[in-house]
Protein backbone atom coordinates (compact mmCIF):
# COMPACT_ATOMS: atom_id res chain seq x y z
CA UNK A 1 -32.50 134.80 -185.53
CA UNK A 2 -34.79 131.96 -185.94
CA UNK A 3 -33.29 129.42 -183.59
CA UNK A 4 -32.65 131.63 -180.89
CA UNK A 5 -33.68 130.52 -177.58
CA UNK A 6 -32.92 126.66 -178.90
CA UNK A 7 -30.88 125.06 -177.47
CA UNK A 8 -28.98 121.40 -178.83
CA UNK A 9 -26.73 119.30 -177.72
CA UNK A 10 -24.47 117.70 -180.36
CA UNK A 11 -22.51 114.31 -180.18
CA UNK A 12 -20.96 113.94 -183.23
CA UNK A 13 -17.63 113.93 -184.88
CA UNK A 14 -16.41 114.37 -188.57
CA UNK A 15 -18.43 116.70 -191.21
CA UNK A 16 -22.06 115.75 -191.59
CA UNK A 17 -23.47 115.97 -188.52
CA UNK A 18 -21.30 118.80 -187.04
CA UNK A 19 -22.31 120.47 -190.20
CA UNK A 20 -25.94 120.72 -189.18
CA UNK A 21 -25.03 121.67 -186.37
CA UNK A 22 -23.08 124.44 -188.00
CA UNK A 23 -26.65 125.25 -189.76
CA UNK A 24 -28.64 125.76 -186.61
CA UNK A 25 -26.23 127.75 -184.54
CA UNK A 26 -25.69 130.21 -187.62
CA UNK A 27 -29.30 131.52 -187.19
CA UNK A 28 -29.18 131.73 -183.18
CA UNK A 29 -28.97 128.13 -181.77
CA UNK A 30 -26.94 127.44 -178.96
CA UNK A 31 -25.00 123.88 -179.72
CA UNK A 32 -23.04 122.06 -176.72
CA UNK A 33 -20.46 119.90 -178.84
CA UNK A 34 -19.68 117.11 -176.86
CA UNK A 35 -15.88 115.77 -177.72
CA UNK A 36 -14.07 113.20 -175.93
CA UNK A 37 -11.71 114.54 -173.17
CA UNK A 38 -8.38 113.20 -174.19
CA UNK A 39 -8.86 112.96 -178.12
CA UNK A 40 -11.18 115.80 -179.54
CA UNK A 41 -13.04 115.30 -182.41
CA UNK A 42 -11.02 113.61 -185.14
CA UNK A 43 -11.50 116.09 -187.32
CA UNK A 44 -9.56 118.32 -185.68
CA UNK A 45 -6.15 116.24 -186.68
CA UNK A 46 -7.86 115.04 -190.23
CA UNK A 47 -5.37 115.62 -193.20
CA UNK A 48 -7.26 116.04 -196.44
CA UNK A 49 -5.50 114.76 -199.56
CA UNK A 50 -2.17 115.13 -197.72
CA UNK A 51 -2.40 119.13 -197.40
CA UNK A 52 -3.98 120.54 -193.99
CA UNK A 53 -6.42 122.97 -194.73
CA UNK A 54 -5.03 125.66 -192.01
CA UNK A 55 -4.33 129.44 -192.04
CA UNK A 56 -1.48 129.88 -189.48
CA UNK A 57 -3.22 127.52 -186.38
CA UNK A 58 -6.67 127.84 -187.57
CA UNK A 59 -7.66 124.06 -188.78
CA UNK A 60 -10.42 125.60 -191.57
CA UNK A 61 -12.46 121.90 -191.91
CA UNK A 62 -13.28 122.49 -188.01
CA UNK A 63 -13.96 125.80 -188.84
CA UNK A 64 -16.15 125.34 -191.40
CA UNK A 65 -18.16 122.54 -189.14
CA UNK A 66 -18.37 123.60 -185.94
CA UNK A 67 -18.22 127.87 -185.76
CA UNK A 68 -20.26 129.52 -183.65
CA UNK A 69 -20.77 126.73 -181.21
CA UNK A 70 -19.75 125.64 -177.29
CA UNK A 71 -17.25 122.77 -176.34
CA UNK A 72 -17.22 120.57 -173.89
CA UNK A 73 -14.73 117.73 -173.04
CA UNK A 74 -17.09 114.51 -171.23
CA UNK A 75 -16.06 110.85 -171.30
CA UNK A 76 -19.52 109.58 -171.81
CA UNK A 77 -18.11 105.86 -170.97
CA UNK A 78 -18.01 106.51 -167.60
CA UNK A 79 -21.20 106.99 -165.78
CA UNK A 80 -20.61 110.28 -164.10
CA UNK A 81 -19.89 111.30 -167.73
CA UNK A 82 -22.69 110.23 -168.57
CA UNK A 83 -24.51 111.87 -166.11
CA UNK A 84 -23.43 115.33 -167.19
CA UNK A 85 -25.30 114.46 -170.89
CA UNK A 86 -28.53 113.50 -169.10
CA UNK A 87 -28.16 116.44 -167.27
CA UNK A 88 -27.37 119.27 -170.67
CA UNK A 89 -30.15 117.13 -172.05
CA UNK A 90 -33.02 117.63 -169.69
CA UNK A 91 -32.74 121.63 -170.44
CA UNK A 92 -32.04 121.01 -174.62
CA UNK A 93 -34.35 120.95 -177.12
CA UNK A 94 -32.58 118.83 -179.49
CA UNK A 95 -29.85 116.09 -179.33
CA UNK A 96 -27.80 115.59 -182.44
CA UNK A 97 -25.59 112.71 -182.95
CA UNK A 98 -23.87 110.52 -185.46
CA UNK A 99 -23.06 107.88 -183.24
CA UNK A 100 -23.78 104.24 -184.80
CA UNK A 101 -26.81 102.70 -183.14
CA UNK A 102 -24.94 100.04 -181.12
CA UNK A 103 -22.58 102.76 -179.91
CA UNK A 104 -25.74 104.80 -178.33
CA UNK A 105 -27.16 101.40 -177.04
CA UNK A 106 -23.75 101.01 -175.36
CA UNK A 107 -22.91 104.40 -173.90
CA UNK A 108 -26.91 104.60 -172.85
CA UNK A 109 -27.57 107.86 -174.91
CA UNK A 110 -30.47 106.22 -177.47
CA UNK A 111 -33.76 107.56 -178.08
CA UNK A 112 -35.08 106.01 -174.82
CA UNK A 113 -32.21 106.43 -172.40
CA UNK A 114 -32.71 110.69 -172.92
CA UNK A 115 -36.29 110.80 -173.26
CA UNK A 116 -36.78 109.49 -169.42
CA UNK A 117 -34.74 112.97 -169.04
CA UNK A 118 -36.36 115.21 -171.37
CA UNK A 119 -39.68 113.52 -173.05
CA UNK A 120 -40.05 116.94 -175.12
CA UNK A 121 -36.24 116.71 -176.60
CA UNK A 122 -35.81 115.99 -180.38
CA UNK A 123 -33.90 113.42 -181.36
CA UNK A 124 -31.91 113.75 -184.67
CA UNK A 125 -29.64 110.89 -185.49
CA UNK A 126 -27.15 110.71 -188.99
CA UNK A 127 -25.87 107.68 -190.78
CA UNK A 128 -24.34 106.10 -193.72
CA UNK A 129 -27.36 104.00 -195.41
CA UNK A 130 -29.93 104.14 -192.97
CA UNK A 131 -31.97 103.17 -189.61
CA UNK A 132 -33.23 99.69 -191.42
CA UNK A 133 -32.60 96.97 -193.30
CA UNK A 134 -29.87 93.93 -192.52
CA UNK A 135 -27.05 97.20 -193.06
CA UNK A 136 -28.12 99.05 -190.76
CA UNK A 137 -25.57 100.49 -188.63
CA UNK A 138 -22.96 100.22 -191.44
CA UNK A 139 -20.31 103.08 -191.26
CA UNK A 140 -19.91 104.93 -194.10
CA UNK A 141 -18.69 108.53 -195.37
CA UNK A 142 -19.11 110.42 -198.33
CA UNK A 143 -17.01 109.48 -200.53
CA UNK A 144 -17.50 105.79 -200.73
CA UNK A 145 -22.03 105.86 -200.23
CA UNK A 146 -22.99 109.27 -201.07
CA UNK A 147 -20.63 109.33 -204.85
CA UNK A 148 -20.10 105.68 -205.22
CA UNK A 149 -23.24 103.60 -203.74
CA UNK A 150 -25.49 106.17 -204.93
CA UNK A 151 -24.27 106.11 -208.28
CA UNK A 152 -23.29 109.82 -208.73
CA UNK A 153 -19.00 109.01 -209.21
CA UNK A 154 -20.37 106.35 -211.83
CA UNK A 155 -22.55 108.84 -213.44
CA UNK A 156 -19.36 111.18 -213.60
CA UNK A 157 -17.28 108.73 -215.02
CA UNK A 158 -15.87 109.19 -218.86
CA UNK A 159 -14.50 106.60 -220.66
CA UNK A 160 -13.01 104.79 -217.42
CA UNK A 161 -11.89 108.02 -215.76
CA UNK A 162 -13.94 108.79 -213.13
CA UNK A 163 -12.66 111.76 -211.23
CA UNK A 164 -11.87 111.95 -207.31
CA UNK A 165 -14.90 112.96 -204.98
CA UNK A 166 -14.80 116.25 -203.40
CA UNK A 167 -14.35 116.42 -199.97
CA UNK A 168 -17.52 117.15 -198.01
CA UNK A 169 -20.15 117.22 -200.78
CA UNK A 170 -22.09 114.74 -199.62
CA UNK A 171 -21.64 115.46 -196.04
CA UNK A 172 -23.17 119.31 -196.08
CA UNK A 173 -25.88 118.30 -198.92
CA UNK A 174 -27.23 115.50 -195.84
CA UNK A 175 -26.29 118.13 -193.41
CA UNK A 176 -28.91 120.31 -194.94
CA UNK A 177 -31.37 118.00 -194.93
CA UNK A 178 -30.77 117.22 -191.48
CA UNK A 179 -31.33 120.38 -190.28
CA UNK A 180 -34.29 121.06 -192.30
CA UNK A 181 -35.80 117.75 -190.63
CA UNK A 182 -34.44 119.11 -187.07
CA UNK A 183 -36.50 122.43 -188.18
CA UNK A 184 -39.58 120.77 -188.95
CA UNK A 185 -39.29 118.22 -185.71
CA UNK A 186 -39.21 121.93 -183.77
CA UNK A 187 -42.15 123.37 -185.79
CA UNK A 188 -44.38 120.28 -185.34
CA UNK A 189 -43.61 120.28 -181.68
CA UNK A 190 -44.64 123.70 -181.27
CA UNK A 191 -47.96 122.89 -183.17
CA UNK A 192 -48.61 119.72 -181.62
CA UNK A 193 -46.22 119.29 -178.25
CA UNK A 194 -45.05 116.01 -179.96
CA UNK A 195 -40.95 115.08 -179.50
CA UNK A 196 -40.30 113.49 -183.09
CA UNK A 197 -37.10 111.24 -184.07
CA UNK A 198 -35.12 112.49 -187.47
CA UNK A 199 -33.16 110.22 -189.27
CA UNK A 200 -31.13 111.59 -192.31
CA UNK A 201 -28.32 109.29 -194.71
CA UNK A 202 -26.07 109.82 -196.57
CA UNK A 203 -27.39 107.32 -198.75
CA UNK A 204 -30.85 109.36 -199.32
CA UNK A 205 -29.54 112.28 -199.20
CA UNK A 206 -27.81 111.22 -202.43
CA UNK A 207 -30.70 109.69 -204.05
CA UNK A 208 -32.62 112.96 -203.64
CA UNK A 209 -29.60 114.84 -205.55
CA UNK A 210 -28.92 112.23 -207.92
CA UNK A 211 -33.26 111.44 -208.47
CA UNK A 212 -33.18 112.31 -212.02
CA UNK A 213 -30.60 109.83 -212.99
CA UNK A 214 -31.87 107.16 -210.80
CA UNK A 215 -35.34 107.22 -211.78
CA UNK A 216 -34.83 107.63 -215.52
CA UNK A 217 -32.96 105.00 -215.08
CA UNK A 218 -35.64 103.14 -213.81
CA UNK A 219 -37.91 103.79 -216.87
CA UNK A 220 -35.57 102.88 -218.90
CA UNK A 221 -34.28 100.04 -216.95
CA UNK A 222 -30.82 100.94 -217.86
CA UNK A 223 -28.25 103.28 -216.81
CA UNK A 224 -29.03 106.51 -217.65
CA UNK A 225 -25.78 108.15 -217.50
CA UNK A 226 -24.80 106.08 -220.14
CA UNK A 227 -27.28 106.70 -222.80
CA UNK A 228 -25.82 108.57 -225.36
CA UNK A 229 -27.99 111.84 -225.71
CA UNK A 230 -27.59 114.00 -229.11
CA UNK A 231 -26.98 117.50 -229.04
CA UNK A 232 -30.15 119.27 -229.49
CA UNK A 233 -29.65 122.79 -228.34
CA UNK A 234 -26.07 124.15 -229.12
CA UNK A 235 -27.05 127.12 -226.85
CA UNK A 236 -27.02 124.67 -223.83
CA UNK A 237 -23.25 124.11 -223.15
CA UNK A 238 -19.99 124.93 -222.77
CA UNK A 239 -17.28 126.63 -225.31
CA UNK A 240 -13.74 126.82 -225.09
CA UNK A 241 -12.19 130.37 -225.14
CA UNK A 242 -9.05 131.25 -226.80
CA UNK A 243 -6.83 130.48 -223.74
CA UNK A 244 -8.72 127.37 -222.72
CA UNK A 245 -11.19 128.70 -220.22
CA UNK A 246 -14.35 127.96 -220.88
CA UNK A 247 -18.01 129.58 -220.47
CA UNK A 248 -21.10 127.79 -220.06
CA UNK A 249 -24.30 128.78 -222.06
CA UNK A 250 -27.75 127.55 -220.45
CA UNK A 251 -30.46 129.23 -223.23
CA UNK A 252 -32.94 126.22 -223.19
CA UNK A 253 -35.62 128.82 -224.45
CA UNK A 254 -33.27 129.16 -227.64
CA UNK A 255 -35.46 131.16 -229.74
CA UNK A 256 -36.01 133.80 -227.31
CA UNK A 257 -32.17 134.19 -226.73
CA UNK A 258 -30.39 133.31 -230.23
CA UNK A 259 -30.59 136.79 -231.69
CA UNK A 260 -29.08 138.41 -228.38
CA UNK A 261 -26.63 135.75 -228.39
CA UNK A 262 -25.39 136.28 -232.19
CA UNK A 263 -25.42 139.95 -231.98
CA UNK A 264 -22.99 139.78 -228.22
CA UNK A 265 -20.72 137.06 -229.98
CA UNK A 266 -20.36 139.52 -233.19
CA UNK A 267 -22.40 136.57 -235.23
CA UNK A 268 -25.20 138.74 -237.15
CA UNK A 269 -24.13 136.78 -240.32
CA UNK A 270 -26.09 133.57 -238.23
CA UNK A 271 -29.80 135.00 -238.22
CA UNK A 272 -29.59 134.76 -241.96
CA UNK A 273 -28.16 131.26 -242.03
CA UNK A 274 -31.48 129.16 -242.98
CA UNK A 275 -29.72 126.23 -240.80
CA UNK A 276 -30.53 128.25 -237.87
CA UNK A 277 -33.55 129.94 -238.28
CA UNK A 278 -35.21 128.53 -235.41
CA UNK A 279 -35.08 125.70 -232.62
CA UNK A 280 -35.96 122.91 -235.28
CA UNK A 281 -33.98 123.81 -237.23
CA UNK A 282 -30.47 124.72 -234.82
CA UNK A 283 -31.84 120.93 -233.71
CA UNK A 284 -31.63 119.60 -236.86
CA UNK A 285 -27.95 121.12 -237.57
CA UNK A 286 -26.62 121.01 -234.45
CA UNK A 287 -23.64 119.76 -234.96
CA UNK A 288 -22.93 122.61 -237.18
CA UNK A 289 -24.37 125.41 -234.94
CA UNK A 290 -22.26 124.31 -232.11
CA UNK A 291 -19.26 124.18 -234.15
CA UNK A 292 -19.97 127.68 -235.87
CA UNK A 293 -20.31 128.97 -231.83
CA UNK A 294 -16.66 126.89 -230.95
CA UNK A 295 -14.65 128.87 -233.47
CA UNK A 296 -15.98 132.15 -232.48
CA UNK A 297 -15.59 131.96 -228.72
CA UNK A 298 -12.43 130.30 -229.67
CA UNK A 299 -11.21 133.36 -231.18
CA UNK A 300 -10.73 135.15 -228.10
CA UNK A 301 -9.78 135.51 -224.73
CA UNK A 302 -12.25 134.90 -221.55
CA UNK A 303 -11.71 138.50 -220.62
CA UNK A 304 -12.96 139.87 -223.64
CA UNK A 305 -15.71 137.55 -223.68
CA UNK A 306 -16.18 139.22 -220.38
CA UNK A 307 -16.39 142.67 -221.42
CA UNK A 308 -18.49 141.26 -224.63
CA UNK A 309 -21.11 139.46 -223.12
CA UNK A 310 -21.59 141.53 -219.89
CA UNK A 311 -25.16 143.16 -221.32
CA UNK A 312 -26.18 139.74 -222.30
CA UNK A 313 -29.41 138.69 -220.62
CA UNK A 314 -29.56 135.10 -221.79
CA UNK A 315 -28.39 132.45 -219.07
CA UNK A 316 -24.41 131.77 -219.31
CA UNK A 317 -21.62 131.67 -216.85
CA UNK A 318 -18.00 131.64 -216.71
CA UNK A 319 -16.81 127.82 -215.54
CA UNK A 320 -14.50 129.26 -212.55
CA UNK A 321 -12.41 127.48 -210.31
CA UNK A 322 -12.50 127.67 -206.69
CA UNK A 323 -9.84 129.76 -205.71
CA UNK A 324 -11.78 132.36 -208.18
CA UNK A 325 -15.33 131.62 -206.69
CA UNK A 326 -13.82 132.90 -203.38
CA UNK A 327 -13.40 136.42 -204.67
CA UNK A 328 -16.43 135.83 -206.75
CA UNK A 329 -18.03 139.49 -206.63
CA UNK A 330 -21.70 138.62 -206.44
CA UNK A 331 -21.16 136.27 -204.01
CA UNK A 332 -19.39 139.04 -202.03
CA UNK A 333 -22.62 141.36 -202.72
CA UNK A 334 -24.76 139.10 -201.45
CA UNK A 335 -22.28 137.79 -198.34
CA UNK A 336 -22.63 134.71 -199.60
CA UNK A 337 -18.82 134.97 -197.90
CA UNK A 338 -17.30 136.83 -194.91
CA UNK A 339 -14.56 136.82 -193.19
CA UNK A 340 -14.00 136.82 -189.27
CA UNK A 341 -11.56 137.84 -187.04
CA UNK A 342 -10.39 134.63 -185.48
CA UNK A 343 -8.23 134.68 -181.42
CA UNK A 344 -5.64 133.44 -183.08
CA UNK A 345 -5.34 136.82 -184.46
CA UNK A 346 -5.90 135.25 -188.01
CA UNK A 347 -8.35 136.63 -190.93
CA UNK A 348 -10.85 133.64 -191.77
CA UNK A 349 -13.17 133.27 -194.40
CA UNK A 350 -16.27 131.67 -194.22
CA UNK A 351 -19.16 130.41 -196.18
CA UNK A 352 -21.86 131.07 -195.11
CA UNK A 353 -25.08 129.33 -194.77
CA UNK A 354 -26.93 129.80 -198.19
CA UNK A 355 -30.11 131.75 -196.75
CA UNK A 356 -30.89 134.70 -196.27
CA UNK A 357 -33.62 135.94 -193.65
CA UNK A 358 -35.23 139.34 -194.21
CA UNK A 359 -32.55 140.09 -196.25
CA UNK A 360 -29.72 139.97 -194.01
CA UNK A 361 -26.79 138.08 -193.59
CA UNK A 362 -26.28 136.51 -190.65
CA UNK A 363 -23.33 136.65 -188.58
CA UNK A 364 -20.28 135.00 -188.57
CA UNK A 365 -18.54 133.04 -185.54
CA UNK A 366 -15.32 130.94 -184.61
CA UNK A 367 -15.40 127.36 -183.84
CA UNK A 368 -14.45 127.06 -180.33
CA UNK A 369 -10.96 125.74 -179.17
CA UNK A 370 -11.66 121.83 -178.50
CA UNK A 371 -13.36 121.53 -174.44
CA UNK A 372 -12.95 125.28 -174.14
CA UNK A 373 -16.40 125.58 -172.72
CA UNK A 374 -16.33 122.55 -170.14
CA UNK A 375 -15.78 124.29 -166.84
CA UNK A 376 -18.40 126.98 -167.76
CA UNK A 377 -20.95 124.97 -168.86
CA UNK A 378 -20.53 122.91 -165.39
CA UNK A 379 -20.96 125.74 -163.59
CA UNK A 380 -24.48 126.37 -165.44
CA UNK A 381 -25.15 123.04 -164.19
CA UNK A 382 -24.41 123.53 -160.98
CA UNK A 383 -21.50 121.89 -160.52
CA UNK A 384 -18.62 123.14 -158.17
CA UNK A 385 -15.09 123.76 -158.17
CA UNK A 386 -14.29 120.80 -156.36
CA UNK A 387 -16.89 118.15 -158.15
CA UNK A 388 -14.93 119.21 -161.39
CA UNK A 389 -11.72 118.81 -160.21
CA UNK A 390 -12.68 115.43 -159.21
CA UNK A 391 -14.14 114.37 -162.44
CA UNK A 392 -10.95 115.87 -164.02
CA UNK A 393 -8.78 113.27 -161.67
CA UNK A 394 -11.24 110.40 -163.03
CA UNK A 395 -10.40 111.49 -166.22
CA UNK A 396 -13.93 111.96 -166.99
CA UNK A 397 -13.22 116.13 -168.06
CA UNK A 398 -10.19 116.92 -169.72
């Protein structure tokens, strides 16, 4: 396990940063999750879209954000609280947070306040739009900076008819950058002995997805997404079947793939059509190509397009929907998904974390039961049955 023997404490709430977390302490981190000591992480009580995402007690958005890690219940408000961070802090390689900067100032957890505890520990802070500028500080979530400031729901949007973001999208795609930063920060301190600060967004986290849209936007200085683009390559896109699912072709080298493709489809009557002799030409009568490809996967089902284009080795896909992917047998093959065996005495799935090391999956964990770990991670500290009853009274544990 690559992070094993690291060790982070995490003060966060929501999805991003809890999702990094997630990242790290699926290859072998350990990850303290600080939560408040009367309210938990919100997330915890978060109902998506009006449905809660739960299999019998098992809230799946915390499980999907915080398995495999250690929680603790601190009120870091109160100065013995915040004691116990400067403590976990001066034995943890890396602090995570997605507290805004003026709460950190205010609670005495910034870059500065921990470093006079640990000067080695890395420092990896989340926000909406950034560490600079006159926003800085601005709260933000997924939906509204990483689909809609970034330009990626506007880019989706069809004749006034944008759809609804996804929930999370944008919160694991910075999440993975955040954790690739946090791996760097570790490998350049092992290089160099150097603590580094890593700041991840939401915001450029979405301009990296979104890059090719933004900057051919820029050359054109207009919006890309709205440049109307003809069909060139009727082997490069999607096709109704005859009971309206549909199955994507991606054959950009269409030359090397439109006899294997007409032969699959039961199409040999196309390789003697002049209009498609080649690229230029299929270029040239697009239009007709793609509508010559539309009735024939529109003459049957998706199953027997299955069964028909299972020996095909051009690039295509069925379009699937989620419920599907989950069952997805590749995916399965590759453990892409597992399940786990949760206390509850529930069967959870999981995604997993999309790499692989040596070829292995690694393994799966619960999230932990919000300030489940407090009293034990105390005692690591030191701390007594008595001193934690008394912080208990103050209010400062759960």
């Amino acid at each position: 396990m690559m992070f094993q023997g690291i060790r982070v404490l995490e003060v966060s709430a929501w999805v991003m940063v809890p999702a990094a977390g997630v990242l790290l302490s699926d290859f072998g981190a350990e990850v303290i999750k600080v939560e408040h000591p009367r309210t938990g992480d919100p997330a915890r009580g978060l109902l998506t879209g009006g449905l809660s995402p739960s299999v019998g007690q098992v809230n799946m958005m915390v499980e999907q954000t915080n398995r495999g890690k250690r929680s603790i219940g601190v009120d870091i408000a109160k100065p013995a609280g915040r004691e116990i961070i400067y403590e976990l802090a001066a034995s943890c390689d890396v602090f995570l947070t997605s507290l805004l900067p003026e709460v950190r100032r205010r609670l005495g957890i910034d870059v500065a306040d921990l470093r006079i505890h640990n000067p080695s520990i890395i420092y990896a802070k989340a926000d909406a739009v950034g560490p600079n500028g006159k926003e800085a500080g601005k709260p933000g979530f997924d939906a509204s900076v990483f689909f809609g400031r970034a330009g990626i729901l506007n880019s989706m949007d069809k004749n006034g008819n944008a759809p609804d973001p996804r929930p999370g999208f944008g919160d694991k795609t910075a999440a993975l950058s955040l954790a690739y930063g946090i791996a760097g920060a570790l490998f350049r301190r092992e290089r160099t002995d150097e603590a580094s600060v890593v700041d991840v967004s939401l915001l450029s986290s979405a301009m990296w997805v979104a890059s090719s849209d933004i900057l051919y936007s820029w050359v054109l200085d207009r919006d890309f997404s709205r440049v109307q683009r003809p069909l060139t390559n009727p082997l490069s896109r999607s096709y109704s079947t005859a009971d309206g699912r549909r199955i994507m072709l991606s054959m950009l080298a269409s030359d090397r793939w439109w006899p294997e493709l007409c032969r699959h489809i039961g199409r040999e009557d196309l390789l003697n059509d002049e209009r498609f002799a080649d690229a230029g030409a299929r270029t040239e009568h697009a239009e007709a190509c793609s509508d010559e490809l539309a009735t024939t996967f529109r003459s049957a089902p998706l199953e027997e397009w299955r069964k028909r284009l299972a020996s095909l080795k051009g690039p295509w896909e069925v379009v699937q929907n989620s419920r599907e992917v989950v069952d997805d047998t590749q995916a399965l093959a590759n453990g892409f998904i597992g399940s786990v065996d949760h206390p509850t005495g529930n069967e959870v799935r999981a995604i997993r974390s999309p790499v692989r090391i040596d070829d292995k999956s690694h393994p799966l964990a619960t999230a932990p039961e919000a300030w489940q770990d407090t009293e034990a991670v105390l005692h690591e500290l030191g701390y007594g049955w008595d001193e934690i009853a008394e912080l208990q009274n103050e209010g400062i544990l759960p």
